[in-house]
PDB file of N, CA and C in Angstrom:
ATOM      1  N   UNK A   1     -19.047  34.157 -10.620  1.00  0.00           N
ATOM      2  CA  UNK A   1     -19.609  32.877 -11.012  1.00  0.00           C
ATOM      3  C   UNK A   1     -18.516  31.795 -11.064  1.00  0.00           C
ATOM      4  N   UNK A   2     -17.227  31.932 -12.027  1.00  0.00           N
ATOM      5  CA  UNK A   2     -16.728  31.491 -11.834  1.00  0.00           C
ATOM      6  C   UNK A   2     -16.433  30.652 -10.409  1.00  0.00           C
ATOM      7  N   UNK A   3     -15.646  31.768  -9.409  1.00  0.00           N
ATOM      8  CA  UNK A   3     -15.124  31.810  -7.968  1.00  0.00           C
ATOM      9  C   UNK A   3     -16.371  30.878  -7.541  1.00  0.00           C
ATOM     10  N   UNK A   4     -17.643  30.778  -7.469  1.00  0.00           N
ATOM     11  CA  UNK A   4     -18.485  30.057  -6.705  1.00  0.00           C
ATOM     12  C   UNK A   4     -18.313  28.856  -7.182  1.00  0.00           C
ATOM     13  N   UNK A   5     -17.922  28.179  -8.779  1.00  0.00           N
ATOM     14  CA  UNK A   5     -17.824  27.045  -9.504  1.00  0.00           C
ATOM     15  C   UNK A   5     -16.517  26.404  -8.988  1.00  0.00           C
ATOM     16  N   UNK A   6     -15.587  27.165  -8.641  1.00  0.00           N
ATOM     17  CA  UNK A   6     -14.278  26.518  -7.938  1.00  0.00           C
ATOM     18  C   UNK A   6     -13.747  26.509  -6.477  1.00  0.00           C
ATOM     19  N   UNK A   7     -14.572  27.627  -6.274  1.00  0.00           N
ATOM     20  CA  UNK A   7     -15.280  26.853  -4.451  1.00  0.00           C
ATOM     21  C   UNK A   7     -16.100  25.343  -4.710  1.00  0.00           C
ATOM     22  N   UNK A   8     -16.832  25.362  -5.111  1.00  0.00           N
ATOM     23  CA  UNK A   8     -17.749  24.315  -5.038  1.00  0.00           C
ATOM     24  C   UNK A   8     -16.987  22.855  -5.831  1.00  0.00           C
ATOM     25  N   UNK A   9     -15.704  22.743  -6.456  1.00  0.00           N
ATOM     26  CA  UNK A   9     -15.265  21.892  -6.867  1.00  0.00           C
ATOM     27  C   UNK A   9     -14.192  21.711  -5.706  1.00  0.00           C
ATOM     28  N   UNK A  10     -13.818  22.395  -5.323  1.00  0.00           N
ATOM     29  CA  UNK A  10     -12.432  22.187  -3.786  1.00  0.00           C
ATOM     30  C   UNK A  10     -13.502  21.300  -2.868  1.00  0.00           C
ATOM     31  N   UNK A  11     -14.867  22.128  -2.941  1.00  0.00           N
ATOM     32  CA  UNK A  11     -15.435  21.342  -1.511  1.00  0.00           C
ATOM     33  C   UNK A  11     -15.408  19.796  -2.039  1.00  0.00           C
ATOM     34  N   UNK A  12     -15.593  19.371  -3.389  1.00  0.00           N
ATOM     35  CA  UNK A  12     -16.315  18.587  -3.896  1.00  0.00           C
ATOM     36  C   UNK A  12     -14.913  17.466  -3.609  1.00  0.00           C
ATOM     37  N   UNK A  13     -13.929  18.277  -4.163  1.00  0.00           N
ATOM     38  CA  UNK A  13     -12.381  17.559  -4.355  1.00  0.00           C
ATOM     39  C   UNK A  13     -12.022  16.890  -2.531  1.00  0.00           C
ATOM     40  N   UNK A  14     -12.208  17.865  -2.200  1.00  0.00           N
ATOM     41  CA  UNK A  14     -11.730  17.567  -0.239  1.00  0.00           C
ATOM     42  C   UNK A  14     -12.433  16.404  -0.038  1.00  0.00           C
ATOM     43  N   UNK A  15     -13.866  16.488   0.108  1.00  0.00           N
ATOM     44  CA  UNK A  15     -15.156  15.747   0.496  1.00  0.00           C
ATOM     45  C   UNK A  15     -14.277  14.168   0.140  1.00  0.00           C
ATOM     46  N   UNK A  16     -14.761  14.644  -1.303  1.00  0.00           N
ATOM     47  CA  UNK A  16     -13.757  12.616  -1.951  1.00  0.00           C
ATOM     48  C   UNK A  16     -12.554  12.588  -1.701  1.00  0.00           C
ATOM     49  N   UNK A  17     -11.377  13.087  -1.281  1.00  0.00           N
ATOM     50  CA  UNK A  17     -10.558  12.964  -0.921  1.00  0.00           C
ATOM     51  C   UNK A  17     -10.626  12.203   0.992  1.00  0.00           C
ATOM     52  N   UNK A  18     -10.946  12.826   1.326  1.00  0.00           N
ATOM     53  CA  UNK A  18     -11.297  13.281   3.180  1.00  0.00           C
ATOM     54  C   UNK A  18     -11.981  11.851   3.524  1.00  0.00           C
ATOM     55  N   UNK A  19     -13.356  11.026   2.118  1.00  0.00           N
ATOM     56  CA  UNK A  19     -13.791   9.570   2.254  1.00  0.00           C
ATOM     57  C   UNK A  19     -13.228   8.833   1.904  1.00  0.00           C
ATOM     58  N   UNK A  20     -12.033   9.344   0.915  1.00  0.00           N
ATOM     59  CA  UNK A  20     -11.276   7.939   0.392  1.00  0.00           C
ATOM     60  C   UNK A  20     -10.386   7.742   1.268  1.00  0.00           C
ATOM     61  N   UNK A  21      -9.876   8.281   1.763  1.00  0.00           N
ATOM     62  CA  UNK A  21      -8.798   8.780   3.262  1.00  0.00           C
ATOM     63  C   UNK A  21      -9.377   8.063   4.094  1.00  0.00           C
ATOM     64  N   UNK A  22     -10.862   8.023   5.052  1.00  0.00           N
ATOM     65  CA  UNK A  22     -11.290   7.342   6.249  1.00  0.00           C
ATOM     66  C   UNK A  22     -11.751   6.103   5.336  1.00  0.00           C
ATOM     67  N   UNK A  23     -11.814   5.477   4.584  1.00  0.00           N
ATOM     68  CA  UNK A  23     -12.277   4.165   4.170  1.00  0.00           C
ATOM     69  C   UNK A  23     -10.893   3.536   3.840  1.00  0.00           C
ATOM     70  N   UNK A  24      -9.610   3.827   3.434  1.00  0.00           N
ATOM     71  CA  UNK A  24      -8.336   3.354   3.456  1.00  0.00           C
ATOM     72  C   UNK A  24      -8.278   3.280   5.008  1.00  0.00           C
ATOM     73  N   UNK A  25      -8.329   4.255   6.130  1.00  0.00           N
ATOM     74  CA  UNK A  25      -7.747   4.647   7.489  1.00  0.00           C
ATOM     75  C   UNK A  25      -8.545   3.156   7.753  1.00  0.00           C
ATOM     76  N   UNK A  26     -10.013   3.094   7.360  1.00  0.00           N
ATOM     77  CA  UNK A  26     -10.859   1.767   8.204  1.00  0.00           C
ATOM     78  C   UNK A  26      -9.883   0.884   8.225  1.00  0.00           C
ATOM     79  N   UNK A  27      -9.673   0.380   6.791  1.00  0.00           N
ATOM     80  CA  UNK A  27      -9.037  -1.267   6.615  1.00  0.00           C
ATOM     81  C   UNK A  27      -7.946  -1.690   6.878  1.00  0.00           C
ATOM     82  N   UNK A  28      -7.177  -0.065   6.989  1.00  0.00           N
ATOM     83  CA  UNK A  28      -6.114  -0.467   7.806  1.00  0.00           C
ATOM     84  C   UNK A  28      -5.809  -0.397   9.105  1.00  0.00           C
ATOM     85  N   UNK A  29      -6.501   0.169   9.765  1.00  0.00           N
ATOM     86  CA  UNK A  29      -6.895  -0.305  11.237  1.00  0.00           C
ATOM     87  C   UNK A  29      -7.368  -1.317  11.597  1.00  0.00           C
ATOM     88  N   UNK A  30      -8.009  -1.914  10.273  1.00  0.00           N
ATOM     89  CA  UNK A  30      -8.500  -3.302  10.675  1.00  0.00           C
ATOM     90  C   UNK A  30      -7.677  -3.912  10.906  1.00  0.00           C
ATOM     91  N   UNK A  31      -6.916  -4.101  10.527  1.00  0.00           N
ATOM     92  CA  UNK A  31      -5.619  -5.530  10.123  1.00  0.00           C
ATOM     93  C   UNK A  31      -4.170  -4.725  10.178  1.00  0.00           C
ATOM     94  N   UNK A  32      -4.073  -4.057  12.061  1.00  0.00           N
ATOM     95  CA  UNK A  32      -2.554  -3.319  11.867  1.00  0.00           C
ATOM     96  C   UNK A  32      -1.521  -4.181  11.417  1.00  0.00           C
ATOM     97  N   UNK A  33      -1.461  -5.516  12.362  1.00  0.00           N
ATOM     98  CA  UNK A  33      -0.329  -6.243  11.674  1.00  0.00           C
ATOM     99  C   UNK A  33      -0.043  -6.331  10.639  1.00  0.00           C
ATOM    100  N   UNK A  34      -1.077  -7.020   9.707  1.00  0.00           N
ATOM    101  CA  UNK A  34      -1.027  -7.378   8.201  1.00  0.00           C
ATOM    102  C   UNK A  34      -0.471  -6.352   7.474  1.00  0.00           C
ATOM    103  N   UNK A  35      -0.943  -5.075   7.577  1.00  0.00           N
ATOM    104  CA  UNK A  35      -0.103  -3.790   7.365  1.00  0.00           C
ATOM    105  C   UNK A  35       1.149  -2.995   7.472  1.00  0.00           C
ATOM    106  N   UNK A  36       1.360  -3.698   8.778  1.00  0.00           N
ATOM    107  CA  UNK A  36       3.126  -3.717   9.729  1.00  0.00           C
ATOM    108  C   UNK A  36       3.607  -4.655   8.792  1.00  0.00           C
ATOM    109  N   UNK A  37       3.259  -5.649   8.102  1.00  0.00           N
ATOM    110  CA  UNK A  37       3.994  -6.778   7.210  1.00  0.00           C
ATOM    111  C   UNK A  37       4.302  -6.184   5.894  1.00  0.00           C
ATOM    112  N   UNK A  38       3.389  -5.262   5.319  1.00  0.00           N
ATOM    113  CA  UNK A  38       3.558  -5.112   4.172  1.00  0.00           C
ATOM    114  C   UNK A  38       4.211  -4.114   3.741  1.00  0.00           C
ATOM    115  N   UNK A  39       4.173  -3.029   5.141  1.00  0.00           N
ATOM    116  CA  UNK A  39       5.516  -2.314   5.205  1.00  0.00           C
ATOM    117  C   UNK A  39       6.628  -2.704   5.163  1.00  0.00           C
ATOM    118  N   UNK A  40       6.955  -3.459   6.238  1.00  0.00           N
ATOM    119  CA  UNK A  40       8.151  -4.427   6.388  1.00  0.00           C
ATOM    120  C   UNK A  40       8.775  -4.737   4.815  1.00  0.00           C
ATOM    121  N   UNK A  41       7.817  -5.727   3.933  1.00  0.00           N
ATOM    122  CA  UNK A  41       8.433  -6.348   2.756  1.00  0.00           C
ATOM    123  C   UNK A  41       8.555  -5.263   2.154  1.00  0.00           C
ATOM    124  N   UNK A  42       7.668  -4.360   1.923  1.00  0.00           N
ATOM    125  CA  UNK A  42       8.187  -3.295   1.109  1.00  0.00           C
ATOM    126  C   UNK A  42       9.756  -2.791   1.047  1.00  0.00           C
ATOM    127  N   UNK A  43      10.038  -2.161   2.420  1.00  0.00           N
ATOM    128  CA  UNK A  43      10.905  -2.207   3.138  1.00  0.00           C
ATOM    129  C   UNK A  43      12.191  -2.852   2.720  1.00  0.00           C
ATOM    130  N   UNK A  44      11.967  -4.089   2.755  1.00  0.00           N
ATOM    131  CA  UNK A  44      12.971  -5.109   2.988  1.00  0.00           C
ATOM    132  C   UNK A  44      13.584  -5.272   0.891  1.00  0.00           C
ATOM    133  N   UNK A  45      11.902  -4.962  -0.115  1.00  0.00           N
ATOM    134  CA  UNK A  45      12.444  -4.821  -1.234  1.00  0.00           C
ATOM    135  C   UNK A  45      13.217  -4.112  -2.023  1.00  0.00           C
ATOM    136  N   UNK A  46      12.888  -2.867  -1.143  1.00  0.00           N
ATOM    137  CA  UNK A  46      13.829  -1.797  -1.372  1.00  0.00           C
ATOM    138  C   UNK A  46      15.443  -2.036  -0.822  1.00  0.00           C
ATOM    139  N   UNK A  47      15.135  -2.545  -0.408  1.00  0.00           N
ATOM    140  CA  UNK A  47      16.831  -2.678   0.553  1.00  0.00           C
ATOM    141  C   UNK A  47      17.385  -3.290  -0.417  1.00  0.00           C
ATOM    142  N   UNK A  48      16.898  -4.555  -1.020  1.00  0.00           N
ATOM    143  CA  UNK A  48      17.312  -5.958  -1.518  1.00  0.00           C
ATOM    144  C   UNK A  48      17.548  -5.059  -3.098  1.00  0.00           C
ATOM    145  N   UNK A  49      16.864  -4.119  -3.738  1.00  0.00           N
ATOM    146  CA  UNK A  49      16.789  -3.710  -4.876  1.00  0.00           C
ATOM    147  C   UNK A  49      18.046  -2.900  -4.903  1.00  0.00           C
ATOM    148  N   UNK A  50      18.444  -2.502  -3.739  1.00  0.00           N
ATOM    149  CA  UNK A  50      19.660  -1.270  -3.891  1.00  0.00           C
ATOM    150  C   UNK A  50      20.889  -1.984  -3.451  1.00  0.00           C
ATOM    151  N   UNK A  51      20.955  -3.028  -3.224  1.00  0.00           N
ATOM    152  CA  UNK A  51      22.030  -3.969  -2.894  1.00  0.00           C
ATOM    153  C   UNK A  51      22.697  -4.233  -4.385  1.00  0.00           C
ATOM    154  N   UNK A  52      23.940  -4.397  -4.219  1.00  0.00           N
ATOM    155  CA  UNK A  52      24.816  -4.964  -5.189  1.00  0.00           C
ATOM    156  C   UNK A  52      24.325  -5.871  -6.066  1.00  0.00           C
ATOM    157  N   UNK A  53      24.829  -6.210  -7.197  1.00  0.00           N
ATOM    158  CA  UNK A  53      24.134  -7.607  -7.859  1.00  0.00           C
ATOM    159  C   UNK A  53      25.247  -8.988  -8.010  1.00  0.00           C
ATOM    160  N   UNK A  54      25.854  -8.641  -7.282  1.00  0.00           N
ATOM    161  CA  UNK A  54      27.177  -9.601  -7.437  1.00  0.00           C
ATOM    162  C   UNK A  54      26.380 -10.944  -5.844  1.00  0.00           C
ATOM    163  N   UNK A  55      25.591 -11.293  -5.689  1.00  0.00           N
ATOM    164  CA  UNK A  55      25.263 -12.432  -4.983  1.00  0.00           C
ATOM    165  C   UNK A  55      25.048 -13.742  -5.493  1.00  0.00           C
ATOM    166  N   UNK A  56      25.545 -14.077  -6.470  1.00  0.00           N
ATOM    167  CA  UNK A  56      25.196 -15.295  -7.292  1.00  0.00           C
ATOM    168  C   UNK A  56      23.674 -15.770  -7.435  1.00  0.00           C
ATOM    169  N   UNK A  57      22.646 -14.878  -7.826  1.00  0.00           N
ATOM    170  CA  UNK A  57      21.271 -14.765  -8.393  1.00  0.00           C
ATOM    171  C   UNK A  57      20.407 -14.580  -6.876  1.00  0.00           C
ATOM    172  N   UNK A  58      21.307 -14.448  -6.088  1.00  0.00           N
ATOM    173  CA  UNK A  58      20.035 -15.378  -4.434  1.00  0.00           C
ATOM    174  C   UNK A  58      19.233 -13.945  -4.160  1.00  0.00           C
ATOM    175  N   UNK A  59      20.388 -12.649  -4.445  1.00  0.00           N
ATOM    176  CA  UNK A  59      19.080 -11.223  -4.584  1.00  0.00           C
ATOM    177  C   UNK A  59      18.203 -11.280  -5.249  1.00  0.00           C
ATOM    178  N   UNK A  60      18.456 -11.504  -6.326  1.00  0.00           N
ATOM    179  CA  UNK A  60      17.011 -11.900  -7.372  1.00  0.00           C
ATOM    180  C   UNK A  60      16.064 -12.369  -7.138  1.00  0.00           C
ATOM    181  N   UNK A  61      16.460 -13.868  -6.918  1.00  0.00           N
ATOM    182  CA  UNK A  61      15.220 -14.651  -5.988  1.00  0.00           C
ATOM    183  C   UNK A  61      14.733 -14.283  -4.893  1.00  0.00           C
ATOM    184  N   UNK A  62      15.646 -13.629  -3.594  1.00  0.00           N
ATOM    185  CA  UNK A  62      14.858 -12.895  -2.952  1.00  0.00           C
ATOM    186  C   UNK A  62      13.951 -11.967  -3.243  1.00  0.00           C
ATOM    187  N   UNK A  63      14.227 -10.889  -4.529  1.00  0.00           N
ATOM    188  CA  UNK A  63      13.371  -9.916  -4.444  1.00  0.00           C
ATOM    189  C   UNK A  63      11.849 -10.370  -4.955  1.00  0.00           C
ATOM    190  N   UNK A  64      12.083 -12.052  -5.776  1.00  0.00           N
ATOM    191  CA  UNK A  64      10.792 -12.628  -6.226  1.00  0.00           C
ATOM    192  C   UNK A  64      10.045 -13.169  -5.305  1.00  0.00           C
ATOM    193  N   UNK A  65      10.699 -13.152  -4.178  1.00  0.00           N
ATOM    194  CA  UNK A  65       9.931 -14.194  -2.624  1.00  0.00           C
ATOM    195  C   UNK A  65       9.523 -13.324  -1.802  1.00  0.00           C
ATOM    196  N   UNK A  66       9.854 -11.883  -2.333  1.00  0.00           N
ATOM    197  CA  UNK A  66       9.414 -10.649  -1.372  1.00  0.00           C
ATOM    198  C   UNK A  66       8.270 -10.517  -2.365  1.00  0.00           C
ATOM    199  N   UNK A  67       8.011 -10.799  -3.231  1.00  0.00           N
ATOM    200  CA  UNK A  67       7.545 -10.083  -4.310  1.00  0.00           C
ATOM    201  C   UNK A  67       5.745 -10.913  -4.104  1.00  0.00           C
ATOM    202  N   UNK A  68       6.206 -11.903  -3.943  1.00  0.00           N
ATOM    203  CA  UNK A  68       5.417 -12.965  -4.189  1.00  0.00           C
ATOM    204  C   UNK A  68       4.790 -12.977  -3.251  1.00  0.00           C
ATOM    205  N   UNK A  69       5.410 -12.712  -1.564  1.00  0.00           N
ATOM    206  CA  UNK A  69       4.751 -12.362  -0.392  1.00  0.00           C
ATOM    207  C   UNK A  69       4.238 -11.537   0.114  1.00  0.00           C
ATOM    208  N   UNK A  70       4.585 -10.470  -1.017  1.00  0.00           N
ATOM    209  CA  UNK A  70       3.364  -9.127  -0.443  1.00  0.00           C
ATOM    210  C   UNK A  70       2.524  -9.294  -1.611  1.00  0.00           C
ATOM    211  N   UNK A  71       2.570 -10.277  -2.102  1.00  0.00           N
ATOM    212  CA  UNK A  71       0.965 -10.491  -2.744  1.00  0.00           C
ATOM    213  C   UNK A  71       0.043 -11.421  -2.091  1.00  0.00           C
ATOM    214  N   UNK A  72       0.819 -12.352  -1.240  1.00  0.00           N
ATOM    215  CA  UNK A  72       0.000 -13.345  -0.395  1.00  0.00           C
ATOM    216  C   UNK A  72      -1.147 -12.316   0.737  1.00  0.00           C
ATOM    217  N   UNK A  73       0.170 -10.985   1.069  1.00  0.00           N
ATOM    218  CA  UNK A  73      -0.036 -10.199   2.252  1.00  0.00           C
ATOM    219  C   UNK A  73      -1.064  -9.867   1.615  1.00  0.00           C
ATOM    220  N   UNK A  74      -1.603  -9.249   0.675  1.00  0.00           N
ATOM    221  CA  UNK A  74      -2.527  -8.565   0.169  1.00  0.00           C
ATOM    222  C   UNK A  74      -3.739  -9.092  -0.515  1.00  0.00           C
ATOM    223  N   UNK A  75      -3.340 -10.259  -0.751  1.00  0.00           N
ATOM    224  CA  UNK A  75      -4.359 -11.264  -0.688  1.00  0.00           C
ATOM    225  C   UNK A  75      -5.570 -11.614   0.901  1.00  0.00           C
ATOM    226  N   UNK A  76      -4.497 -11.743   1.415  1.00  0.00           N
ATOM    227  CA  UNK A  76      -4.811 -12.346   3.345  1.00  0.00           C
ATOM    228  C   UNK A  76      -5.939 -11.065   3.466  1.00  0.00           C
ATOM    229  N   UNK A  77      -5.478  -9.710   3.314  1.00  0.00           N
ATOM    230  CA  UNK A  77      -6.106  -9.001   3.588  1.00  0.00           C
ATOM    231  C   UNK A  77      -7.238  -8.334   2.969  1.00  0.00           C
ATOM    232  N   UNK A  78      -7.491  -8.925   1.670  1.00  0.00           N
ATOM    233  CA  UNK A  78      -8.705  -8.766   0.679  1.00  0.00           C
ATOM    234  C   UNK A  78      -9.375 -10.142   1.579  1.00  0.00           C
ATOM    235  N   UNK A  79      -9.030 -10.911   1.878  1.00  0.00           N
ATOM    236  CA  UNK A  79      -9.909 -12.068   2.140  1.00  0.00           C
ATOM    237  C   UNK A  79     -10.798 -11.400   3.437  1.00  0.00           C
ATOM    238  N   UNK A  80     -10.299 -11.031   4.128  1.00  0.00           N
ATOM    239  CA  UNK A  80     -10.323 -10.712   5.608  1.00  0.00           C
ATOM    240  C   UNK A  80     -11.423  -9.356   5.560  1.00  0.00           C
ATOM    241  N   UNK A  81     -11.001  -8.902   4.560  1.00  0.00           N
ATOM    242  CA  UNK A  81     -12.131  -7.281   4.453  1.00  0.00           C
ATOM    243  C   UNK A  81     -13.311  -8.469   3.903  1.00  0.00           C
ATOM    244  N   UNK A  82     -13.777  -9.163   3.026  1.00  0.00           N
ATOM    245  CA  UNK A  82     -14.243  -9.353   2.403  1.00  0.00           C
ATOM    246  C   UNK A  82     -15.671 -10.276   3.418  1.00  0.00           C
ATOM    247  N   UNK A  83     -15.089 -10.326   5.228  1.00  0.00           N
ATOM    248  CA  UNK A  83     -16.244 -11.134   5.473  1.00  0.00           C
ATOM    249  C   UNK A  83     -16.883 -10.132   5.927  1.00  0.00           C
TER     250      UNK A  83
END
């Protein structure tokens, strides 16, 4: 009984896993670029985060203009799913 209750929760677990998987895969196929961008800043924040701190504040502010632009990015792309 058990064994049939935790079969039937794996199928259950995969299933929602396997749709949340092709409904992420959709939207980002929708909009590869926008996606190629938000890698990128990601990317580029990490770099900027592991850099020295001796730049006279301009890392900082960069990491707030990266910061600020992958929220635009993610904005653009809520707009864009949304028609």
């Amino acid at each position: 009984m058990l064994a049939r209750r935790m079969k039937k929760f794996i199928a259950v677990a995969f299933t929602s896993a396997a749709l949340a998987s092709a409904a992420t895969w959709a939207y980002a196929d929708k909009q590869p670029k926008m996606q190629d961008a938000m890698r990128h800043l990601e990317e580029a924040r990490e770099s900027l985060k592991a850099a020295s701190s001796d730049k006279g504040g301009h890392r900082v502010k960069a990491i707030k203009l990266v910061n600020e632009a992958i929220d635009e990015v993610k904005a653009g792309i809520e707009f864009d799913n949304k028609k």
